[in-house]
C-alpha atoms as a PDB file:
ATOM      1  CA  UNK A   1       0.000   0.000   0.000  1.00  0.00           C
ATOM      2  CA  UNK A   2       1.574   3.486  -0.850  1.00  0.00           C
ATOM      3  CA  UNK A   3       1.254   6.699   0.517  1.00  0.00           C
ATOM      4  CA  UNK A   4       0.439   9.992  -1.616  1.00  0.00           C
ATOM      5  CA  UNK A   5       0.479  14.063  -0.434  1.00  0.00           C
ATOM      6  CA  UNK A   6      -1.790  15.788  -2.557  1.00  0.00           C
ATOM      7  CA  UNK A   7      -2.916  19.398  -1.803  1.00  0.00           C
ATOM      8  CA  UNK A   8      -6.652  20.322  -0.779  1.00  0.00           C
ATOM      9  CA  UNK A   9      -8.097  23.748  -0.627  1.00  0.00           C
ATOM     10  CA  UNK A  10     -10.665  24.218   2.029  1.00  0.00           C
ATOM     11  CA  UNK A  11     -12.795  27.342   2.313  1.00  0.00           C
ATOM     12  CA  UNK A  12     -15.479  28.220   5.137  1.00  0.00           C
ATOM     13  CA  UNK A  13     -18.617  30.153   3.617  1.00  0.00           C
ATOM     14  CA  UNK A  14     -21.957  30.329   5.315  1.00  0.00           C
ATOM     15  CA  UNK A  15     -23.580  27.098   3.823  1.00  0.00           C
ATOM     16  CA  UNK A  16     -20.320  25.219   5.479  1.00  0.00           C
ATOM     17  CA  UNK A  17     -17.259  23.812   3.984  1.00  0.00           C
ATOM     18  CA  UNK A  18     -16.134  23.196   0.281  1.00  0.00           C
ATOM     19  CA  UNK A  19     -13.197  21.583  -0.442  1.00  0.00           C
ATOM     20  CA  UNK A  20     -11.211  20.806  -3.404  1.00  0.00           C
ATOM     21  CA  UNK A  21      -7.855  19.840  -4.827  1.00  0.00           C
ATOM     22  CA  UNK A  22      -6.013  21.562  -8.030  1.00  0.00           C
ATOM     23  CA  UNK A  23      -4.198  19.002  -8.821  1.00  0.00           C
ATOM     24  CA  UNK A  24      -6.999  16.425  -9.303  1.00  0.00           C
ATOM     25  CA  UNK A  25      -9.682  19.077 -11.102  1.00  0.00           C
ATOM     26  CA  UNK A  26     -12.054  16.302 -10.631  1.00  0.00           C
ATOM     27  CA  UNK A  27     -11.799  16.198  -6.861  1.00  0.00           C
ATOM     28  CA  UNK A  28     -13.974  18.580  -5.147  1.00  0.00           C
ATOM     29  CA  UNK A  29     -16.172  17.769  -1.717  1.00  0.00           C
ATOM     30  CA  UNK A  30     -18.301  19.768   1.011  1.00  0.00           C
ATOM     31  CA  UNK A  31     -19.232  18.881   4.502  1.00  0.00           C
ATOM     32  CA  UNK A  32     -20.799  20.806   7.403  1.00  0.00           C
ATOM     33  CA  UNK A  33     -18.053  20.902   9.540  1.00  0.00           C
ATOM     34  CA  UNK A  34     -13.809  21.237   9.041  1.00  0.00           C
ATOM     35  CA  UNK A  35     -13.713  17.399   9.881  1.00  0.00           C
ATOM     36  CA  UNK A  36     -16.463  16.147   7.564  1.00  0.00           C
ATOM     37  CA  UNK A  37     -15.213  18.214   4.457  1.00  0.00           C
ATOM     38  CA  UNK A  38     -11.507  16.294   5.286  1.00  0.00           C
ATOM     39  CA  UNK A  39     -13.064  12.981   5.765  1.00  0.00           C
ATOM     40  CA  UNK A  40     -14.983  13.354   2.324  1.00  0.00           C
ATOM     41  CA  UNK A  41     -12.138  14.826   0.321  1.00  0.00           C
ATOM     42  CA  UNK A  42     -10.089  11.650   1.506  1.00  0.00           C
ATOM     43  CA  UNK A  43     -13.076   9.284   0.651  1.00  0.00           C
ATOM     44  CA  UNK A  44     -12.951  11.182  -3.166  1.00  0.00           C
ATOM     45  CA  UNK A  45      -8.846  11.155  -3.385  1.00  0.00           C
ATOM     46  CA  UNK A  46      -8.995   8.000  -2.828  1.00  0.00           C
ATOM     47  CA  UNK A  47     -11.216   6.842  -5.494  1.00  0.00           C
ATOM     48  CA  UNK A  48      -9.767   8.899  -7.643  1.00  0.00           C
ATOM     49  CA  UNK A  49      -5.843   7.621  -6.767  1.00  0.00           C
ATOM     50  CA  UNK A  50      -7.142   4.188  -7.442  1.00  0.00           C
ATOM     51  CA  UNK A  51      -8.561   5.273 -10.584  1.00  0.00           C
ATOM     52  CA  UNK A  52      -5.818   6.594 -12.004  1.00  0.00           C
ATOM     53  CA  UNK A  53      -3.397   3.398 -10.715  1.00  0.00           C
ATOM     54  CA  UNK A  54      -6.044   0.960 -12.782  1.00  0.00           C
ATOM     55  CA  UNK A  55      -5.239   3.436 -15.555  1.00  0.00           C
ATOM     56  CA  UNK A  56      -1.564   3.448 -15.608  1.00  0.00           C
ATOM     57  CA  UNK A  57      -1.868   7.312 -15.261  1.00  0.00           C
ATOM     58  CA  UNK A  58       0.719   9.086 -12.795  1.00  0.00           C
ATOM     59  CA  UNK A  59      -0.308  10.449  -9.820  1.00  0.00           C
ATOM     60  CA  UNK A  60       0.500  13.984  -8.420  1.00  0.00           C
ATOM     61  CA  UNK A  61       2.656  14.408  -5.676  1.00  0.00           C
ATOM     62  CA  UNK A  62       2.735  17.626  -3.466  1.00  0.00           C
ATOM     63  CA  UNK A  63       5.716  18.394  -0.612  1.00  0.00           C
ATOM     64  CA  UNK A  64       4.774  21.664   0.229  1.00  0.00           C
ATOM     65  CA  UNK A  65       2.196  24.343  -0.245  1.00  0.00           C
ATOM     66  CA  UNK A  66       1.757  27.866   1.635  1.00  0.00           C
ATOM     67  CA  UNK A  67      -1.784  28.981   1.558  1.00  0.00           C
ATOM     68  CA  UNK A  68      -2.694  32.114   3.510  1.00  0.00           C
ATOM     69  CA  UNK A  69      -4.902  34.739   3.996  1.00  0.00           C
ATOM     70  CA  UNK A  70      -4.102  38.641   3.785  1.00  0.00           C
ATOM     71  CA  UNK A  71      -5.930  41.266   5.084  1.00  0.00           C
ATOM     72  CA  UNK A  72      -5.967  44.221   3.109  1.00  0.00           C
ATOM     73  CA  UNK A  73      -7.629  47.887   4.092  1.00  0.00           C
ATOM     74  CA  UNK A  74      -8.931  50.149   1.559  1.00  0.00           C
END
């Protein structure tokens, strides 16, 4: 069994929690809480891994990625 890093985006807006990640466009999930949109994201990036093994496709790899957020007063 092998282990893959992939980057997720997860963004808070007032009907919960969307999640996604850029390098799998088709990977995208929502959840009501922080821990619901992670468990569903892993539940889709996993299918999706194993789909692309069956398909001899390679498989994005991420080490590091700095997301932040900047406040900005006009």
């Amino acid at each position: 069994m092998n282990t893959y890093k992939l980057a997720c985006v997860i963004e808070k807006d007032e009907d919960g929690y969307y999640g996604y990640c850029p390098e799998l466009k088709a990977c995208h999930a929502q959840g009501d809480t922080f821990e619901e949109v992670l468990t569903n994201l892993r539940d889709v990036l996993s299918l999706l891994v194993q789909d692309k093994i069956a398909e001899k496709e390679p498989i994005p790899s991420s080490e590091l990625i700095n997301f932040t957020t900047i406040e900005v007063t006009v």
